[in-house]
C-alpha atoms as a PDB file:
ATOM      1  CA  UNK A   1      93.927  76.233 100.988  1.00  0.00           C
ATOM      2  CA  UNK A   2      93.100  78.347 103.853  1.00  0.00           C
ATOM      3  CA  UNK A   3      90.114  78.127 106.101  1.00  0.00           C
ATOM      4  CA  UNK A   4      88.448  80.978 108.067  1.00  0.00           C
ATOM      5  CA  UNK A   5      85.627  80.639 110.366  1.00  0.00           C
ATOM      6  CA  UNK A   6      82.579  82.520 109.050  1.00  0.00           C
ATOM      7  CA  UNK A   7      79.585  84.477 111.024  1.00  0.00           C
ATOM      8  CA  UNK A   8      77.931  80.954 110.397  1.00  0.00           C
ATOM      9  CA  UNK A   9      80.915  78.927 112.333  1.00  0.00           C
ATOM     10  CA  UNK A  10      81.250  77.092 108.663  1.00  0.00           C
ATOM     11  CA  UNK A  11      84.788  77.190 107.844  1.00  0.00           C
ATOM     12  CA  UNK A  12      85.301  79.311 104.485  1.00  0.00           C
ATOM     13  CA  UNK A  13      87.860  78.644 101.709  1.00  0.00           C
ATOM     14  CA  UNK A  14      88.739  80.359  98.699  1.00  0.00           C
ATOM     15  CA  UNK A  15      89.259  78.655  95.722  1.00  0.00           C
ATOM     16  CA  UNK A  16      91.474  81.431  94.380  1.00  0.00           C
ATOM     17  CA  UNK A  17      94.737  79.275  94.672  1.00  0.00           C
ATOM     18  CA  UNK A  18      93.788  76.713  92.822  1.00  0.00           C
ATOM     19  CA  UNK A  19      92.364  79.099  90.112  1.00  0.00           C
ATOM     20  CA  UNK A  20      96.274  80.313  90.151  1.00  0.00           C
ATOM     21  CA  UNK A  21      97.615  77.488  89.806  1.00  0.00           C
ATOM     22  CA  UNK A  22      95.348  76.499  86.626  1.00  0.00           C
ATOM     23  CA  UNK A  23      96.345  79.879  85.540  1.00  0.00           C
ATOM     24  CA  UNK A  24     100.459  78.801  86.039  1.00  0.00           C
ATOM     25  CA  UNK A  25      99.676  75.834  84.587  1.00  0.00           C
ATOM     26  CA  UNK A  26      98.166  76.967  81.055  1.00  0.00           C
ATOM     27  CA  UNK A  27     101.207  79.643  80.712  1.00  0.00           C
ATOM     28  CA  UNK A  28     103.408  76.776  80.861  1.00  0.00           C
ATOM     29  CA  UNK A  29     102.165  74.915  78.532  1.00  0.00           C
ATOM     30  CA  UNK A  30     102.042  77.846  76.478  1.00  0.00           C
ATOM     31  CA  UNK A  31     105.387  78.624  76.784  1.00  0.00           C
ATOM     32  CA  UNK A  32     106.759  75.009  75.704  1.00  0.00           C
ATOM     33  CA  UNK A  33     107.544  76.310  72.025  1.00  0.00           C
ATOM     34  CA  UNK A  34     106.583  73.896  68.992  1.00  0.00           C
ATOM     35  CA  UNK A  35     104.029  72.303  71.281  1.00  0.00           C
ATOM     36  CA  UNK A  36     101.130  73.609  70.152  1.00  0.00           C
ATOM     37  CA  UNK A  37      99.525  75.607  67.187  1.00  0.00           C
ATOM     38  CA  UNK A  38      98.926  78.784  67.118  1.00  0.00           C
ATOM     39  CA  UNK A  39      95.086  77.841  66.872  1.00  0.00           C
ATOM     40  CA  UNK A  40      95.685  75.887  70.369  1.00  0.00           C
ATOM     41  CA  UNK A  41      97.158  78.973  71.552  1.00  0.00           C
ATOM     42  CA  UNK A  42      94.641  80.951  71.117  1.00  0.00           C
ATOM     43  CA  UNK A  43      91.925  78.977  72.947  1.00  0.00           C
ATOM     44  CA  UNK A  44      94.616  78.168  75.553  1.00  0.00           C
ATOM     45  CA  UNK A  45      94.677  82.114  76.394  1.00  0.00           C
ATOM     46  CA  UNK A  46      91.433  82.294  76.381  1.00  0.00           C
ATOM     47  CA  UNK A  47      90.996  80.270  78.953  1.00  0.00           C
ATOM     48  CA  UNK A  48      93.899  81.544  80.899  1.00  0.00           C
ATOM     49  CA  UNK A  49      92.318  85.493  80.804  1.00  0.00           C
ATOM     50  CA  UNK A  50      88.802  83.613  81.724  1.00  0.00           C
ATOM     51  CA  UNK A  51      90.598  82.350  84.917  1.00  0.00           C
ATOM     52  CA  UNK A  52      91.972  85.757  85.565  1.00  0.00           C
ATOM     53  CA  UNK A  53      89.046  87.550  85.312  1.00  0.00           C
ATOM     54  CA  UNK A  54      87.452  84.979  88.204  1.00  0.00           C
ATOM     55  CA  UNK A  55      90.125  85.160  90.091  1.00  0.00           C
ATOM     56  CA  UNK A  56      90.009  89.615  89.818  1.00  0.00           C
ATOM     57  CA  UNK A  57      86.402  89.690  90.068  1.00  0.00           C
ATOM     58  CA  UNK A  58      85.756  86.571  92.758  1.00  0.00           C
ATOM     59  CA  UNK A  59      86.324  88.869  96.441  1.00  0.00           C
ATOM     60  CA  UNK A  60      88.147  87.085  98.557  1.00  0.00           C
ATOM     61  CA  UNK A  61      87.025  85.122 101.916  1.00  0.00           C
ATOM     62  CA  UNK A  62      90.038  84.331 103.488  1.00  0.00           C
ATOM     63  CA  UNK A  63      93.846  85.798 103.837  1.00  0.00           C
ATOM     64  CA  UNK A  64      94.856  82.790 101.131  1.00  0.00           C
ATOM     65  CA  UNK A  65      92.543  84.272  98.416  1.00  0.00           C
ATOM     66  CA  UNK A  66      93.457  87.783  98.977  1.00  0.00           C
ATOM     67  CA  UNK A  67      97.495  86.197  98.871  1.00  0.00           C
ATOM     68  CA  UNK A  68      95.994  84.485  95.605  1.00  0.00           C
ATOM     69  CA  UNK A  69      94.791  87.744  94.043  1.00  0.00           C
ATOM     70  CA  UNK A  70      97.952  89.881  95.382  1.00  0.00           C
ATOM     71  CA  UNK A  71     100.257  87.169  93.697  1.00  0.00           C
ATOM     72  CA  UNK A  72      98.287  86.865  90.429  1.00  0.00           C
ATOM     73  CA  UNK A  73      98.845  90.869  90.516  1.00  0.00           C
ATOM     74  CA  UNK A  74     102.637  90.805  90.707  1.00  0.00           C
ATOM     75  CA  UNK A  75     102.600  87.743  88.148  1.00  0.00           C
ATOM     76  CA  UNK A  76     100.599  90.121  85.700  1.00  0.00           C
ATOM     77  CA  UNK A  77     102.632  93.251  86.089  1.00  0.00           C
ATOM     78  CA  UNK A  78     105.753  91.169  85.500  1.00  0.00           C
ATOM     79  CA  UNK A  79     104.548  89.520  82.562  1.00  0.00           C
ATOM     80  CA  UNK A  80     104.840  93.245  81.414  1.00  0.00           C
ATOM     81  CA  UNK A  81     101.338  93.750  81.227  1.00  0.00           C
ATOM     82  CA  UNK A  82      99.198  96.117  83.582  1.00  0.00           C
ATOM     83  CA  UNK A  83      97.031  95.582  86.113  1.00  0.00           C
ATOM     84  CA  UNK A  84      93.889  98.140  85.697  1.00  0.00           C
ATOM     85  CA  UNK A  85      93.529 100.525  88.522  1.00  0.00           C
ATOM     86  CA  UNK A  86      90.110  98.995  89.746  1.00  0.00           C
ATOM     87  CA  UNK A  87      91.170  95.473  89.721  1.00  0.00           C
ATOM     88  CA  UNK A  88      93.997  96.845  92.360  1.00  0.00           C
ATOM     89  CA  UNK A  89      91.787  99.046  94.643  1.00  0.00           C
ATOM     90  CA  UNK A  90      89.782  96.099  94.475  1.00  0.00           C
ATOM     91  CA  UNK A  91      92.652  94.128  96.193  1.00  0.00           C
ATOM     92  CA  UNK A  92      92.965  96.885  98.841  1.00  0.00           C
ATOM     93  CA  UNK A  93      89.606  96.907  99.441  1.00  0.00           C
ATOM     94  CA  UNK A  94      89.844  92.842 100.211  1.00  0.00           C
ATOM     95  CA  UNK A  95      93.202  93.813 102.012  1.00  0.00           C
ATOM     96  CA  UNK A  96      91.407  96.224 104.469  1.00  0.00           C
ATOM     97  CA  UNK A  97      88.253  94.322 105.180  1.00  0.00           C
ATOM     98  CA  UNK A  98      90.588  90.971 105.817  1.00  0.00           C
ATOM     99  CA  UNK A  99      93.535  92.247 107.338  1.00  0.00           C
ATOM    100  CA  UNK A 100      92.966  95.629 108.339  1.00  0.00           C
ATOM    101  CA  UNK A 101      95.698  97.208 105.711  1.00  0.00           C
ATOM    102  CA  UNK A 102      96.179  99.292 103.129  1.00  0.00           C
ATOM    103  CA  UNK A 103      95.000 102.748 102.115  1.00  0.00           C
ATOM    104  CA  UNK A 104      92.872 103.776  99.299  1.00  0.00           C
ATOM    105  CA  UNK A 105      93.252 107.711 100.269  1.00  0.00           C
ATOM    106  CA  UNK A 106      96.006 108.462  97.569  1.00  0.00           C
ATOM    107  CA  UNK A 107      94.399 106.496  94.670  1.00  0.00           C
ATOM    108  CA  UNK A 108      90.896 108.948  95.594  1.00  0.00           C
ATOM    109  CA  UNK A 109      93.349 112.143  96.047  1.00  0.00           C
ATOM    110  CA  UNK A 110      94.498 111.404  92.650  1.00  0.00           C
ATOM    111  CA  UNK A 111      90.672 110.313  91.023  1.00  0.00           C
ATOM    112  CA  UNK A 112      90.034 113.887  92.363  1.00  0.00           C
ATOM    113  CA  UNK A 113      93.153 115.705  90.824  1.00  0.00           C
ATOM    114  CA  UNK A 114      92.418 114.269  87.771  1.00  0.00           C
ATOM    115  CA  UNK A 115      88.676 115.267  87.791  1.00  0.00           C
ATOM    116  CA  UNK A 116      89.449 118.815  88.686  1.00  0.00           C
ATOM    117  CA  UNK A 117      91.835 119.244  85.958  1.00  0.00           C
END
């Protein structure tokens, strides 16, 4: 994992990698047909959205969570599912206070086209 020095001097990590990989791990397993029931299934994705949801709604500390969180985004999306539009202005919100990128200004031109209509 990655380590950034905080205000404290305490070196930071983010344990959103790991979370990922637990994540990778249970899809897997999921994914190995005849392996388990569909019982086993079912508590095995709900423990895989569980992780998800920490890894969305945990902000990042460092440049390796925010890569985490990016990843997990492009992992969802090509699973064919969609990521909601907060989770990802969330992630540019992480990827402007860590790395001084990304734009929001679009995504609140469009909130306010949307509005006005």
């Amino acid at each position: 994992m990655s380590a950034a020095i905080s205000h404290t001097g305490i070196c930071a990590t983010d344990p959103h990698r790991g979370w990922l990989n637990d994540r990778n791990q249970i899809l897997a397993a999921i994914n190995k047909e005849g392996l388990h029931t569909d019982e086993q299934i079912d508590d095995l994705l709900e423990i895989m959205v569980a992780i998800e949801k920490r890894i969305n709604e945990t902000p990042a500390r460092t440049s390796d969570g925010l890569v985490s969180k990016m990843v997990l985004a492009f992992q969802v999306t090509a699973e064919g599912h969609e990521l909601s539009e907060e989770a990802a202005a969330d992630i540019v919100r992480e990827a402007q206070c860590l790395l001084d990128i990304g734009s929001l200004a679009g995504a609140s031109d469009e909130i306010q086209m949307r509005r006005a209509a």
